[in-house]
Structure formats: C-alpha cells, structure tokens
C-alpha atoms as a PDB file:
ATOM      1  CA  UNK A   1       1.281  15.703  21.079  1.00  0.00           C
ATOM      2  CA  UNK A   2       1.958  18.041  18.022  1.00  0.00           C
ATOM      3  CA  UNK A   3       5.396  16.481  17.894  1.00  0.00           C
ATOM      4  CA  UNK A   4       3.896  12.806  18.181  1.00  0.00           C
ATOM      5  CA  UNK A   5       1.092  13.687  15.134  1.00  0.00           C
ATOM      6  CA  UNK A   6       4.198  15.029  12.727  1.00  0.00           C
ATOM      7  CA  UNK A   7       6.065  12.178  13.422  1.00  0.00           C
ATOM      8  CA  UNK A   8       3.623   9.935  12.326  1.00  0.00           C
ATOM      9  CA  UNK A   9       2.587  12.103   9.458  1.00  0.00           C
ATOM     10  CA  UNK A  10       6.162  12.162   7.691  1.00  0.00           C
ATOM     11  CA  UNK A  11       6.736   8.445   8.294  1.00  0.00           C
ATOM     12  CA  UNK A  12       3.367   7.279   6.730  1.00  0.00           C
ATOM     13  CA  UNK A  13       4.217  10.038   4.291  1.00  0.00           C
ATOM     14  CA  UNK A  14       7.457   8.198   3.615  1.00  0.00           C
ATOM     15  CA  UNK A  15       5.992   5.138   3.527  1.00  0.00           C
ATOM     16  CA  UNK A  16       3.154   5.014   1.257  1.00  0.00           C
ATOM     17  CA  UNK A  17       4.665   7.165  -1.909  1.00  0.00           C
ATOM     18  CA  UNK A  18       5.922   4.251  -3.748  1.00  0.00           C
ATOM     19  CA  UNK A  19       3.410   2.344  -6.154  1.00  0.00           C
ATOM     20  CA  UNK A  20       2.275  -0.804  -4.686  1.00  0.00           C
ATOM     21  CA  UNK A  21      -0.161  -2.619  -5.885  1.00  0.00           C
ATOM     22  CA  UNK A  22      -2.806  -0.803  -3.526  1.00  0.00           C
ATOM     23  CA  UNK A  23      -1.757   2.725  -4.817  1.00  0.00           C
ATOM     24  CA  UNK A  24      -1.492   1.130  -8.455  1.00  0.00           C
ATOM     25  CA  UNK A  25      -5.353  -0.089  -7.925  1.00  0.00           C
ATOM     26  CA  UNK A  26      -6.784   3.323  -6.884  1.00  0.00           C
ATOM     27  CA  UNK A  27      -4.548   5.204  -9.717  1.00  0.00           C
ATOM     28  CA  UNK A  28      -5.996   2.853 -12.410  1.00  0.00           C
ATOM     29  CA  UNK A  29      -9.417   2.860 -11.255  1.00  0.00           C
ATOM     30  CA  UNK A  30      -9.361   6.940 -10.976  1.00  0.00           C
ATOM     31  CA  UNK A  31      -8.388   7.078 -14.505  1.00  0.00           C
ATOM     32  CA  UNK A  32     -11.239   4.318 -15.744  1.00  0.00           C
ATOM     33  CA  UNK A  33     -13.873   5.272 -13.919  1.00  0.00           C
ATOM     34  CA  UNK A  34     -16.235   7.053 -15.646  1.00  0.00           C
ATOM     35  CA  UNK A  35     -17.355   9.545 -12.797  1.00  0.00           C
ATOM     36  CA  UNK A  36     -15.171  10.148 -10.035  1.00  0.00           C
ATOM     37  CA  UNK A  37     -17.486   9.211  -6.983  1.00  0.00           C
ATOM     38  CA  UNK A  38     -17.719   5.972  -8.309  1.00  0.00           C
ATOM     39  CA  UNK A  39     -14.085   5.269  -7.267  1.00  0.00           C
ATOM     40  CA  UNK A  40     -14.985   6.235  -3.608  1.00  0.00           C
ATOM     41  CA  UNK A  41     -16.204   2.893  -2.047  1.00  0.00           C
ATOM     42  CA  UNK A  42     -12.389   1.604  -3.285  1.00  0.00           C
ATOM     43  CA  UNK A  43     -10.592   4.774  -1.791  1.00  0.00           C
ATOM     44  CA  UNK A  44     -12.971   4.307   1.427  1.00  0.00           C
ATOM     45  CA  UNK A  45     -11.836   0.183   1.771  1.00  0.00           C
ATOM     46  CA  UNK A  46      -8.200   1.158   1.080  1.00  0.00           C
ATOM     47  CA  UNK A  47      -8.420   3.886   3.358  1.00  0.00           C
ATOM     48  CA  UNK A  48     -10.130   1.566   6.110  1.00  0.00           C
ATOM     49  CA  UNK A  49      -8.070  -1.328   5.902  1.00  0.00           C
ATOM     50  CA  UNK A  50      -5.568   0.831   6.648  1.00  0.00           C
ATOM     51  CA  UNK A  51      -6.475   2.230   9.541  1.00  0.00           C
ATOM     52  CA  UNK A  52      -7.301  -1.149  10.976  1.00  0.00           C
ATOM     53  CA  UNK A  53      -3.856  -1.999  10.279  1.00  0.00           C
ATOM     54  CA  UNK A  54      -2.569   0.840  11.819  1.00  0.00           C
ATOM     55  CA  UNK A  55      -5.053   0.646  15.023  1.00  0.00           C
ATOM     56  CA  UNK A  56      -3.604  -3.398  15.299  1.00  0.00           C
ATOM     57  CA  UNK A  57      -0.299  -2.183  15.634  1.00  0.00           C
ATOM     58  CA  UNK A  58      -0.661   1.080  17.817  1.00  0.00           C
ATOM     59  CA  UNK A  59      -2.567  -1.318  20.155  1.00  0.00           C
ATOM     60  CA  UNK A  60       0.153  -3.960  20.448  1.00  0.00           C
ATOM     61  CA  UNK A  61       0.640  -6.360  17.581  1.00  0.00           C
ATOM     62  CA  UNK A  62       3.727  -5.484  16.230  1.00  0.00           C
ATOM     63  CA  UNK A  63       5.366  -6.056  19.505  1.00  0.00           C
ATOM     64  CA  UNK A  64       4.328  -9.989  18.980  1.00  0.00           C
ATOM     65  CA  UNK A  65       6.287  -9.681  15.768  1.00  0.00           C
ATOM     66  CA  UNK A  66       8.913  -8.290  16.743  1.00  0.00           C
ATOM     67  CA  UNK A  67       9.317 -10.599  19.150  1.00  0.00           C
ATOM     68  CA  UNK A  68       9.229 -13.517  17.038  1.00  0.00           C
ATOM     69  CA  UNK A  69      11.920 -12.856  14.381  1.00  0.00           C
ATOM     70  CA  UNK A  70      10.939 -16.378  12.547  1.00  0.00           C
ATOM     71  CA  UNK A  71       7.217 -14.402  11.457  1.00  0.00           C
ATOM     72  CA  UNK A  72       8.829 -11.755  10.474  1.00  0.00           C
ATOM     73  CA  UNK A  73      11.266 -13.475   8.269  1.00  0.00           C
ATOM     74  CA  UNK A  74       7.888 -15.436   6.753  1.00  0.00           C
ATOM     75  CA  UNK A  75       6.273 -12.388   6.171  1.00  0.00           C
ATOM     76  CA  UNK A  76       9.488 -10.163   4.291  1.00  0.00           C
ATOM     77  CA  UNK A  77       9.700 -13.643   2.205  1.00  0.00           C
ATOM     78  CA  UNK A  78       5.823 -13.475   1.736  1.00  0.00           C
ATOM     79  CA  UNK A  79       5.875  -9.746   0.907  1.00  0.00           C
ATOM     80  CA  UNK A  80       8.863 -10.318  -1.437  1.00  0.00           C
ATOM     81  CA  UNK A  81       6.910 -13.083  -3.322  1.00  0.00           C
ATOM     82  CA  UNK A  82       3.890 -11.247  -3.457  1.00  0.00           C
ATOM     83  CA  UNK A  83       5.160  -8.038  -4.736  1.00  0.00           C
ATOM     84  CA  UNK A  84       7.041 -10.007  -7.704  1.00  0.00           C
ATOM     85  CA  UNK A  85       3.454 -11.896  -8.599  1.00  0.00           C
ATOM     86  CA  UNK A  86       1.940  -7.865  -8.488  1.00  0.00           C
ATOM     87  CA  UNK A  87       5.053  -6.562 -10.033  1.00  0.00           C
ATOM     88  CA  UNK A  88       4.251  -9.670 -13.378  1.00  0.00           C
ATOM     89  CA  UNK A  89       0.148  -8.912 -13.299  1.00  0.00           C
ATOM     90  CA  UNK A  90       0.660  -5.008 -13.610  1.00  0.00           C
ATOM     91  CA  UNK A  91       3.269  -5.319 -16.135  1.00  0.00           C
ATOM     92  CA  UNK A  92       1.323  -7.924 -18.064  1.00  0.00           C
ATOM     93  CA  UNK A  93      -2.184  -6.546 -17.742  1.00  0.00           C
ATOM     94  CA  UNK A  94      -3.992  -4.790 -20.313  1.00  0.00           C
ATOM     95  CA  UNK A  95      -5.046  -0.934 -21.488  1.00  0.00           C
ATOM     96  CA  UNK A  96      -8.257   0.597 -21.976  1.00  0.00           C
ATOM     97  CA  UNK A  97      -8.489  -0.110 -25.744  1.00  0.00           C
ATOM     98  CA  UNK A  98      -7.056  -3.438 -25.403  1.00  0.00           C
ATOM     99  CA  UNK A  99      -9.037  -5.716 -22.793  1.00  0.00           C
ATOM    100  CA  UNK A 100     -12.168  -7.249 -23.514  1.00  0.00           C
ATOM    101  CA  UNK A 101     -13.029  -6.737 -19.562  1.00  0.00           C
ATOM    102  CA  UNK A 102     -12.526  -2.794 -18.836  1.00  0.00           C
ATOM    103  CA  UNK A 103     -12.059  -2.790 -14.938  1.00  0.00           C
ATOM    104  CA  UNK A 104     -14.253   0.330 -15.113  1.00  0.00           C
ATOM    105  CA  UNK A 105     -17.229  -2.331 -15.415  1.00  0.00           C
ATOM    106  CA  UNK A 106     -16.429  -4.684 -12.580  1.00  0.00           C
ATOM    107  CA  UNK A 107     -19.285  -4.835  -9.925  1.00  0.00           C
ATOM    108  CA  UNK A 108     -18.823  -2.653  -7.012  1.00  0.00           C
ATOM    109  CA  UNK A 109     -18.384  -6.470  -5.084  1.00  0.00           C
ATOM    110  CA  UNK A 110     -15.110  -7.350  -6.868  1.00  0.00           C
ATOM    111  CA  UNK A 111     -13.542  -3.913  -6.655  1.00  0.00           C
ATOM    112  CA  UNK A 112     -13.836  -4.113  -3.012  1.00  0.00           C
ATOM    113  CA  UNK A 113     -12.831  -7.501  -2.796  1.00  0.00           C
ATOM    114  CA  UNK A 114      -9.938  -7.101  -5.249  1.00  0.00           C
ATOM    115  CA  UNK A 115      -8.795  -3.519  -2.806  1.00  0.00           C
ATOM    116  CA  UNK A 116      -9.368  -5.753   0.374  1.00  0.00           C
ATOM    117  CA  UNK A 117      -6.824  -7.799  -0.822  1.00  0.00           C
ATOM    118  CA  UNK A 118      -4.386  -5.353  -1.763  1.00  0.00           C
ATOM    119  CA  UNK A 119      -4.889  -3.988   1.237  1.00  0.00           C
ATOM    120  CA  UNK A 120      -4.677  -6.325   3.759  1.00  0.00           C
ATOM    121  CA  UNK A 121      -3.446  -9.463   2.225  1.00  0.00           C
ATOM    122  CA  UNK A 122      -0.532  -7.745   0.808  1.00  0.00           C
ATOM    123  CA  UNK A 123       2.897  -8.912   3.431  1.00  0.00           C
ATOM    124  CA  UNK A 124       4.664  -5.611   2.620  1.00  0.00           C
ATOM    125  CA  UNK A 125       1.739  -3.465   3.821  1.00  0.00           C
ATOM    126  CA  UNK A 126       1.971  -5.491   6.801  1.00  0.00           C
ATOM    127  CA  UNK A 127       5.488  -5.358   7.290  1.00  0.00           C
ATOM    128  CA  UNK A 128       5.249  -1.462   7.011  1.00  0.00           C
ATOM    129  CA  UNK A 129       2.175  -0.729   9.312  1.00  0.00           C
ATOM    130  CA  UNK A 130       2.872  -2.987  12.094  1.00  0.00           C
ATOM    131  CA  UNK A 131       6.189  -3.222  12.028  1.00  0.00           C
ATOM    132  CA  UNK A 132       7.372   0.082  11.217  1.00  0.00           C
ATOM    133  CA  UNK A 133       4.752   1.978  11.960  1.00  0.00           C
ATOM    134  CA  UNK A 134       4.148   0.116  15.412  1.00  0.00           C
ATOM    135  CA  UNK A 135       7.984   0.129  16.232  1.00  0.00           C
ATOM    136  CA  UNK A 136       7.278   4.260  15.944  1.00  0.00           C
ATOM    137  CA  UNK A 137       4.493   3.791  18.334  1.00  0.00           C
ATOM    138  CA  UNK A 138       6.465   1.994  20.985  1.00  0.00           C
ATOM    139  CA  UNK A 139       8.556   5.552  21.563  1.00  0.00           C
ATOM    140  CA  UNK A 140       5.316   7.009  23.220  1.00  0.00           C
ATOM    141  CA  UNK A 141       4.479   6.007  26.272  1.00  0.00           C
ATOM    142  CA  UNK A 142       2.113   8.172  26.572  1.00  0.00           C
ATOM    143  CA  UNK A 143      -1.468   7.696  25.595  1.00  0.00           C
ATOM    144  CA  UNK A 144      -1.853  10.834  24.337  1.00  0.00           C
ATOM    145  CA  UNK A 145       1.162  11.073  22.069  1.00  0.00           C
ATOM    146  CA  UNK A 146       0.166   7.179  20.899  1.00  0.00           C
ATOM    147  CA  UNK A 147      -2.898   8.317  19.737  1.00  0.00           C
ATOM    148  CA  UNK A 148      -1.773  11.990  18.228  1.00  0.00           C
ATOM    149  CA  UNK A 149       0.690   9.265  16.215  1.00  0.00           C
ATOM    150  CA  UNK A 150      -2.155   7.358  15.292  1.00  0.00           C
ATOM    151  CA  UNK A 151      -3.826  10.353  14.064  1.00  0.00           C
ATOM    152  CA  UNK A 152      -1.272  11.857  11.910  1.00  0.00           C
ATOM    153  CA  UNK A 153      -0.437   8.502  10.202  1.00  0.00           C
ATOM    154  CA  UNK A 154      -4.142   7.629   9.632  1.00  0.00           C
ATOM    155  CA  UNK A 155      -5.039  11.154   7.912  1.00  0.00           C
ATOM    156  CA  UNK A 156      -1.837  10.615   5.098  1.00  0.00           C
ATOM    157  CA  UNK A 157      -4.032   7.168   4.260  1.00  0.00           C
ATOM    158  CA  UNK A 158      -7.278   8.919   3.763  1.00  0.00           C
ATOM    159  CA  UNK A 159      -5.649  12.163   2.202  1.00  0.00           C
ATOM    160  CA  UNK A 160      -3.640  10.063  -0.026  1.00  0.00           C
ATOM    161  CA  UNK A 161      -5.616   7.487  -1.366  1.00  0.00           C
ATOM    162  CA  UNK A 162      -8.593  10.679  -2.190  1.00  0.00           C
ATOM    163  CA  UNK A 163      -5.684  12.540  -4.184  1.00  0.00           C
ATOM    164  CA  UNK A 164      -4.680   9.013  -6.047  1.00  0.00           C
ATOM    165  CA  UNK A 165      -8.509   8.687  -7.343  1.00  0.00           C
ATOM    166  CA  UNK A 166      -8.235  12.438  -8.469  1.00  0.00           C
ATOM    167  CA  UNK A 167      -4.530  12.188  -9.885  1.00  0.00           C
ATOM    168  CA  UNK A 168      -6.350   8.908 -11.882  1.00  0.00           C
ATOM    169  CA  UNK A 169      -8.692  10.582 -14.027  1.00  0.00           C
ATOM    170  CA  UNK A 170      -5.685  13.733 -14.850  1.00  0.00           C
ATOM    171  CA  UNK A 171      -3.459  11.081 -15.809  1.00  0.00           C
ATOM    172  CA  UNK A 172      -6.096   9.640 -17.959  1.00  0.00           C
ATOM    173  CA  UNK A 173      -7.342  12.517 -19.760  1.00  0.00           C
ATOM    174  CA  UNK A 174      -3.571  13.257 -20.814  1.00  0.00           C
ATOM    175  CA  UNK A 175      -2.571   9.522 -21.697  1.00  0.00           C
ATOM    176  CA  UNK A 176      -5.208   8.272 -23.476  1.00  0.00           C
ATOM    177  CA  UNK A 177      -3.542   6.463 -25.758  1.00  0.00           C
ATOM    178  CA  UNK A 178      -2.719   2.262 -25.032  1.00  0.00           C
ATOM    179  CA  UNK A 179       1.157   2.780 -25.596  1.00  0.00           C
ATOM    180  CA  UNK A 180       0.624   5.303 -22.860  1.00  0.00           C
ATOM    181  CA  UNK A 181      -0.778   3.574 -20.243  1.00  0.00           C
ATOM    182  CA  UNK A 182       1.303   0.385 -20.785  1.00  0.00           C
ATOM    183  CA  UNK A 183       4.722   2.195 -20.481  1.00  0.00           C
ATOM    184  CA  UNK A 184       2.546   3.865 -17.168  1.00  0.00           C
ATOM    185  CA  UNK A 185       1.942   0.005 -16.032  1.00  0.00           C
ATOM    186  CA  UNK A 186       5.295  -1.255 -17.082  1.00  0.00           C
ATOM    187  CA  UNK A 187       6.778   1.357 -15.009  1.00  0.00           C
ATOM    188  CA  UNK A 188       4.726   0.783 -11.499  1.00  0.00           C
ATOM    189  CA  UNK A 189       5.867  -2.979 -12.322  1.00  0.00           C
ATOM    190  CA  UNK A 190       9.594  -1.998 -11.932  1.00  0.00           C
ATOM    191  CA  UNK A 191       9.080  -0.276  -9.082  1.00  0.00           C
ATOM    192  CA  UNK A 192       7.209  -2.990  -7.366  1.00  0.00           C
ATOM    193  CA  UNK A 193      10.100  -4.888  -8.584  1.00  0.00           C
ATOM    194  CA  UNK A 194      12.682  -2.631  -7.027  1.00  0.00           C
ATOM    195  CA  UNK A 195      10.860  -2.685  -3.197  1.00  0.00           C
ATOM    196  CA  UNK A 196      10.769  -6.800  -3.522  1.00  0.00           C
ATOM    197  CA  UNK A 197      14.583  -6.574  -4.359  1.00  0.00           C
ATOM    198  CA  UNK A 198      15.313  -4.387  -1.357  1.00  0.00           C
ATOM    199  CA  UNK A 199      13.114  -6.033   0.682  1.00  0.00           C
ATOM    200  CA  UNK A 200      15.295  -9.643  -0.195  1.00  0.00           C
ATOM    201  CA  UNK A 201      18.477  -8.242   0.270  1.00  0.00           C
ATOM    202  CA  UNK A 202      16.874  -7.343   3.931  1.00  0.00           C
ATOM    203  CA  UNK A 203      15.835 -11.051   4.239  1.00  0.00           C
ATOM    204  CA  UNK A 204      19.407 -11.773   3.167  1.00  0.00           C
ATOM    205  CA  UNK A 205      21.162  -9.758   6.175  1.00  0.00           C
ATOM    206  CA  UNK A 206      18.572 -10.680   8.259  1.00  0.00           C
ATOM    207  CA  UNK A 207      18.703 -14.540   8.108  1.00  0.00           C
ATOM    208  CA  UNK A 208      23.236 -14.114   7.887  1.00  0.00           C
ATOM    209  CA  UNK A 209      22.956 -11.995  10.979  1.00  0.00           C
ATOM    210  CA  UNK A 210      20.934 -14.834  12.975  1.00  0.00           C
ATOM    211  CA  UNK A 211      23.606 -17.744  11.513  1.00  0.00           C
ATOM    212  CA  UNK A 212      26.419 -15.152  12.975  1.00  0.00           C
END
C-alpha cells in the first residue's frame, strides 16, 4: 500500500508542475486577491474537479480510452488546440495596472465557472488523469493498493493547488510592477506553448505508427 500511495504521489507530482492554464488561474488569482481566503472556493473547485477526474479513471474510464485509440487521438488534437488558444489569452491578457476589469473583482460565480473549465474542459488534463494516471492504476489489482494510489495522487492536487494560492500573493508583493507580471504571463504562455508542441509531435508518431 505504502508503495502504491508513493507511486501515485511522484507521478501526480510529475505531472502537475508545469503551468497550465489551471495552475496559471490559481497563481494569478493568489496574487490579485485581496485576502487570501478569498481564493479558496477556486483552489477548492480545482482541487475537486480533480479528484473527480482522478476517481473516473481509477474506477475504469481510461480503460475505454485506451481502448479506442481514435478518442484518444481527438482528445491529444483537442488538448493541443486548446493549450495554443490558453497559451494566446495568457500571453495577451492584461496586468493589474492595465485592465479596466481586475479579475480580483469577478463574482465568486465566474471564478468558479472560469476554474471549472480549466479544470475539466481542458483535453490535456484529461489526457493526463485518465490516461496516465489511470494506465498507473491498472498495475494494482488490488483494491487496496488502487485506492492507496488514489490517495497519494489526490493529496498532490489539494496540497498543490493551496501552495499555488499562497505562492500568488509572494509573487505579487515582489512584482508589483505591470512589466513584471507581463514577462510572468508571457512566460507561462511559452510554456503552455512548449506542452502543445510535445503533445503534437505525440499526435504525429501516433497517427504514422497506425498508417505503419
């Protein structure tokens, strides 16, 4: 079981470091928010779309898609289209000092919405948590060791998306300036960038090795 919960620890670990647009959200809202617990119904909808996600794949969906190598060709092509549309918005968007609409006043109602759909609508995230993330399951067959998975991959969410918020308002308080924060943007655009690259040359080999 302890072997099962570290295993599914480091691999969430692994998986949820770079900036996405879900991780971008919950950075950028810790640093405009003016009082930390106002972030937490956005960590907390983050946190449980994720295990949803998670619990859908421990319990059996990913084996549909792996078994149906046309969806998960849509999806890779879907995540690589969505993370370029992110990758443009974040680049584009503008600072604190900047905007006329400061994202630190949207209603509580959009900033769930808007994290739902980072969240859940998002093909990469998908691809991740029930492909990966499932595939990692399907080496248990015990019930115990599924679930002691299930538990180490779910805390990382919860842990991480908490320590975004926090790391938020520190980045804030040192980069206060607009030039700042748009070099900060600019920079989780290329990355986005850089994942919807790799994730088309996977398309690439995928699709040539099905031709073959």
């Amino acid at each position: 079981m302890l072997a099962a919960f570290a295993h599914g620890f480091l691999l969430a670990f692994a998986l949820i470091l770079p900036l996405g647009p879900q991780n971008t959200f919950i950075l950028t809202q810790g640093a405009a928010q003016p009082r930390w617990r106002a972030v937490l119904p956005i960590v907390v909808t983050a946190a449980l779309s994720d295990t949803t996600l998670i619990v859908a794949a421990i319990a059996g969906v990913s084996l549909v898609i792996l078994a149906i190598p046309v969806l998960r060709t849509i999806l890779s092509i879907a995540g690589v289209l969505f993370l370029l549309y992110m990758g443009y918005k974040t680049w584009t968007a503008p600072v604190h000092g900047e905007q006329t609409e400061d994202v630190a006043n949207w209603s509580l109602g959009r900033k769930v919405r808007y994290s739902l759909s980072v969240s859940l609508l998002n093909p990469h995230a998908i691809m991740d948590t029930v492909v990966v993330i499932g595939g990692g399951a399907a080496l248990y067959t015990a019930a115990a060791d599924r679930w002691s998975y299930a538990l180490g991959v779910t805390l990382v969410s919860w842990v991480w998306f908490l320590g975004l918020s926090l790391a938020g308002r520190i980045v804030y308080r040192i980069a206060k300036g607009p030039a700042v924060q748009r070099w900060l943007n600019r920079g989780s655009a290329v990355l986005m960038w850089a994942v919807a690259g790799r994730y088309a040359l996977q398309v690439g080999k995928s699709v040539m090795s099905q031709r073959v």
